[in-house]
C-alpha atoms as a PDB file:
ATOM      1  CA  UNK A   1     -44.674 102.632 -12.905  1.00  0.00           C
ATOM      2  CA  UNK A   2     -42.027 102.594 -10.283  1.00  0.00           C
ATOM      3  CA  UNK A   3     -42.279  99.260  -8.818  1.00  0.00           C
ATOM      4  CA  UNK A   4     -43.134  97.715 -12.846  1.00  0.00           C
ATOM      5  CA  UNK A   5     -39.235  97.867 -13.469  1.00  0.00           C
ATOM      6  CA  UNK A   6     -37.348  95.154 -10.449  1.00  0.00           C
ATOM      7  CA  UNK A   7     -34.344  93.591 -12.409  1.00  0.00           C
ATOM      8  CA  UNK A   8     -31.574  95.698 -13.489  1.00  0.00           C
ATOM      9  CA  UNK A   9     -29.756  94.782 -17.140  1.00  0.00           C
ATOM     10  CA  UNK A  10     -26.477  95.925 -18.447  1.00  0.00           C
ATOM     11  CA  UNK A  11     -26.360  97.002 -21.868  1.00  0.00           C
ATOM     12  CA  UNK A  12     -22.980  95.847 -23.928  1.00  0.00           C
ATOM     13  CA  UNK A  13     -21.881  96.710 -27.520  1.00  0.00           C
ATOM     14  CA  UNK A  14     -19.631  93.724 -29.349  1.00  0.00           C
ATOM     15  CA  UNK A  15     -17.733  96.505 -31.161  1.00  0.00           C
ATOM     16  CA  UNK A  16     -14.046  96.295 -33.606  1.00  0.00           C
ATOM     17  CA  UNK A  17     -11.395  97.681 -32.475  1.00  0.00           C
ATOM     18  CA  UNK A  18      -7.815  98.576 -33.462  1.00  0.00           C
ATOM     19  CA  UNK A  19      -5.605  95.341 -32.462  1.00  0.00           C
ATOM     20  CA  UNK A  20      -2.592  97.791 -33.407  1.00  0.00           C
ATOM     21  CA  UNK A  21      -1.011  95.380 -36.164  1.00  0.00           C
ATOM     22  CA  UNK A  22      -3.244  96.349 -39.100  1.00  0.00           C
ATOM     23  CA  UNK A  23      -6.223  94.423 -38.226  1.00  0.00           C
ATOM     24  CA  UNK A  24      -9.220  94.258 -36.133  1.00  0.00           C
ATOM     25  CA  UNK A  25     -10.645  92.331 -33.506  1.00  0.00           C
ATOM     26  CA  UNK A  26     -13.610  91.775 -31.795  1.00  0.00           C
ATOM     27  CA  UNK A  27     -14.417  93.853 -27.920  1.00  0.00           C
ATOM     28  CA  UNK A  28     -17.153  93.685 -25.602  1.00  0.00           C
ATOM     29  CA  UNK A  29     -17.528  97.494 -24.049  1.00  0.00           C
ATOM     30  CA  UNK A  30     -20.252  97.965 -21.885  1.00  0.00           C
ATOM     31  CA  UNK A  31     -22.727 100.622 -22.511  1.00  0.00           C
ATOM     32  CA  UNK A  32     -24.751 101.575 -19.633  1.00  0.00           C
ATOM     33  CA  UNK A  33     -27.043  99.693 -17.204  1.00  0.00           C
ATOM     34  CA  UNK A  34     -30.943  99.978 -17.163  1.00  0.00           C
ATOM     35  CA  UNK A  35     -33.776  99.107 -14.775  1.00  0.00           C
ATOM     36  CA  UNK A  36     -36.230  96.561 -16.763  1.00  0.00           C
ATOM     37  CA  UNK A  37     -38.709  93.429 -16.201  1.00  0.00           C
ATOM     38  CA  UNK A  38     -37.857  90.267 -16.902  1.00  0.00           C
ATOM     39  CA  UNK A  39     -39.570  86.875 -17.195  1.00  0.00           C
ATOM     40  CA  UNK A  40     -38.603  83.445 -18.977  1.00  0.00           C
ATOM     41  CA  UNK A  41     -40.313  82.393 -22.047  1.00  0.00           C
ATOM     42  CA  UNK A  42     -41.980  79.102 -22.075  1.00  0.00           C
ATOM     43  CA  UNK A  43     -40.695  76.947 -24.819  1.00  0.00           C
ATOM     44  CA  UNK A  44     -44.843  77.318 -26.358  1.00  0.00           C
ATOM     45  CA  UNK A  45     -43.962  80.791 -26.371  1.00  0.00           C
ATOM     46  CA  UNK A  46     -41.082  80.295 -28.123  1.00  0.00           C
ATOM     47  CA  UNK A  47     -42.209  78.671 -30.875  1.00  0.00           C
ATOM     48  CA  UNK A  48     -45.039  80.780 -31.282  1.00  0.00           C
ATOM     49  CA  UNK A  49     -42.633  83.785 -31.568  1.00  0.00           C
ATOM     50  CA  UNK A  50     -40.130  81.414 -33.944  1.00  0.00           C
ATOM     51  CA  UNK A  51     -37.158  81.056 -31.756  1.00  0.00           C
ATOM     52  CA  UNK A  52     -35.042  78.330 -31.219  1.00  0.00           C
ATOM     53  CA  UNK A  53     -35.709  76.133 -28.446  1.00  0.00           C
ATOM     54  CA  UNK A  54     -32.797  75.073 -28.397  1.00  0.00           C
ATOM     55  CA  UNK A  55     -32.206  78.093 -26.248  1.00  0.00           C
ATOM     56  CA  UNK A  56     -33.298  79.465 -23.252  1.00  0.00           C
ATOM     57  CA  UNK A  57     -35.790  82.689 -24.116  1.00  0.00           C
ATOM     58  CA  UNK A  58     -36.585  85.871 -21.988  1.00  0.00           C
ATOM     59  CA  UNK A  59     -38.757  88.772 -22.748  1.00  0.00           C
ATOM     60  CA  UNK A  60     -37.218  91.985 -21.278  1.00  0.00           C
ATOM     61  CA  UNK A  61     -39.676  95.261 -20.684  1.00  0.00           C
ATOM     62  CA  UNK A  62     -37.873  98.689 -20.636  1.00  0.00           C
ATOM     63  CA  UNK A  63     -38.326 102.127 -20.776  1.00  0.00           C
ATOM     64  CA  UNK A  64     -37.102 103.585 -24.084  1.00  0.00           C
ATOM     65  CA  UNK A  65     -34.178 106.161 -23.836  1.00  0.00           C
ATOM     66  CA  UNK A  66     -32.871 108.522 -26.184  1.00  0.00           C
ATOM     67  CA  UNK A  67     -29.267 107.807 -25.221  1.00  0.00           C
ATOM     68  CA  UNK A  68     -29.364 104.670 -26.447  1.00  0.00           C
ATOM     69  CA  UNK A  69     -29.732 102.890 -29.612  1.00  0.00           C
ATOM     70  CA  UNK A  70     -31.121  99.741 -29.379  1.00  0.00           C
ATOM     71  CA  UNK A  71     -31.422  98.705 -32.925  1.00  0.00           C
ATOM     72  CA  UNK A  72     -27.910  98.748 -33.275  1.00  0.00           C
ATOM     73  CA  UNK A  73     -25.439  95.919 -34.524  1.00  0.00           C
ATOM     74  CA  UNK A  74     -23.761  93.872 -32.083  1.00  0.00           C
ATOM     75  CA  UNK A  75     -25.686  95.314 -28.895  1.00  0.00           C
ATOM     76  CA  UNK A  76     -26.365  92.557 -26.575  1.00  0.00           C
ATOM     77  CA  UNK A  77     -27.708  92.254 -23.110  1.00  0.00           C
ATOM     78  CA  UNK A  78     -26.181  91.194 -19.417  1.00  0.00           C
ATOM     79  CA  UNK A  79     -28.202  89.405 -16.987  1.00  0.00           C
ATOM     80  CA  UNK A  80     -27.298  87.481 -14.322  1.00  0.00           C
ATOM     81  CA  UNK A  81     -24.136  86.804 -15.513  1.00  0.00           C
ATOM     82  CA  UNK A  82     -25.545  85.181 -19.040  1.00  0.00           C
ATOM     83  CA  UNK A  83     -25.385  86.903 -22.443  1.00  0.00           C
ATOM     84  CA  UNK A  84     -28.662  87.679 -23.752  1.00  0.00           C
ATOM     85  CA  UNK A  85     -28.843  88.444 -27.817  1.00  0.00           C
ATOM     86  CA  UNK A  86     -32.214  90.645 -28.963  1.00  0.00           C
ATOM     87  CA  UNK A  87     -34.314  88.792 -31.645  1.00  0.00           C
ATOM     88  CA  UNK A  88     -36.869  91.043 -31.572  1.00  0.00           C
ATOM     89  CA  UNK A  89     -37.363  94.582 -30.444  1.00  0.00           C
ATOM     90  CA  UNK A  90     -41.098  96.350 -30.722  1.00  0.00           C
ATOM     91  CA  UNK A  91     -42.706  99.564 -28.950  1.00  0.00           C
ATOM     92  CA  UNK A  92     -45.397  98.464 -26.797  1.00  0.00           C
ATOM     93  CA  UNK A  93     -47.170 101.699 -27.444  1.00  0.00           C
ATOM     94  CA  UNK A  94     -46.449 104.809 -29.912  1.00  0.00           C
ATOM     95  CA  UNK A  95     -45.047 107.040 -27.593  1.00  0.00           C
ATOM     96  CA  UNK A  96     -42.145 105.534 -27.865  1.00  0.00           C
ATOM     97  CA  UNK A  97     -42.291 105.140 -23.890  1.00  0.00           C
ATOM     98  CA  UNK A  98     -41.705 101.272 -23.332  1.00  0.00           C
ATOM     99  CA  UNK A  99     -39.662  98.856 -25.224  1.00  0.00           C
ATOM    100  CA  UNK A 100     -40.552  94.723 -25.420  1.00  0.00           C
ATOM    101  CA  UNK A 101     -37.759  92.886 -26.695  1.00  0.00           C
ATOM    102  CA  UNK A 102     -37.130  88.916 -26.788  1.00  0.00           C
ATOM    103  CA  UNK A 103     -33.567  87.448 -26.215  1.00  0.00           C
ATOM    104  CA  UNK A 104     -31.934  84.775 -26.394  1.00  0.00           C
ATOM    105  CA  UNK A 105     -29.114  83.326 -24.820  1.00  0.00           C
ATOM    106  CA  UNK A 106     -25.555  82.570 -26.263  1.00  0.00           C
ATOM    107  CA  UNK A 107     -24.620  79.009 -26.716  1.00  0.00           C
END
């Protein structure tokens, strides 16, 4: 399991906050940072999973942790210095022990 997880991911919330006139605007905050695998989606495998192919597609592999909540509104991904937005999110196996989770990338 050690050497499974290479590429390291930073986790980032798009959250409102106060803009200190009575309204609210949008703020990236980042979250924490995770080790993961990574690999590109073929544009087959894209379709297959109904994405857009319009956009680039990765699948990202993690270990689940308790700390954070990945099924949570406005939580996107950093990667190599690209946005990455989850379109799906599935436990591999019941234990809740590993995460799969398709992204896409912000046009």
């Amino acid at each position: 399991m050690k050497r499974k997880y290479l590429n390291r991911i930073e986790v980032w919330l798009k959250a409102a906050v106060d803009d200190g006139v009575g309204g609210n605007t949008s703020q990236d905050t980042f979250i924490d940072s995770s080790w993961s695998n990574i690999t590109t989606l073929s544009r087959k495998n894209q379709t297959d999973f109904g994405m857009d192919i319009a956009t680039q597609g990765i699948r990202i592999k993690l270990r689940h942790r308790n700390d954070l909540d990945y099924y949570q509104e406005g939580l996107f991904f950093k990667y190599k210095g690209k946005e990455w937005f989850p379109t799906s999110i599935h436990q591999i196996d019941m234990q809740e022990i590993e995460l799969d989770i398709l992204a896409t990338a912000k046009r």
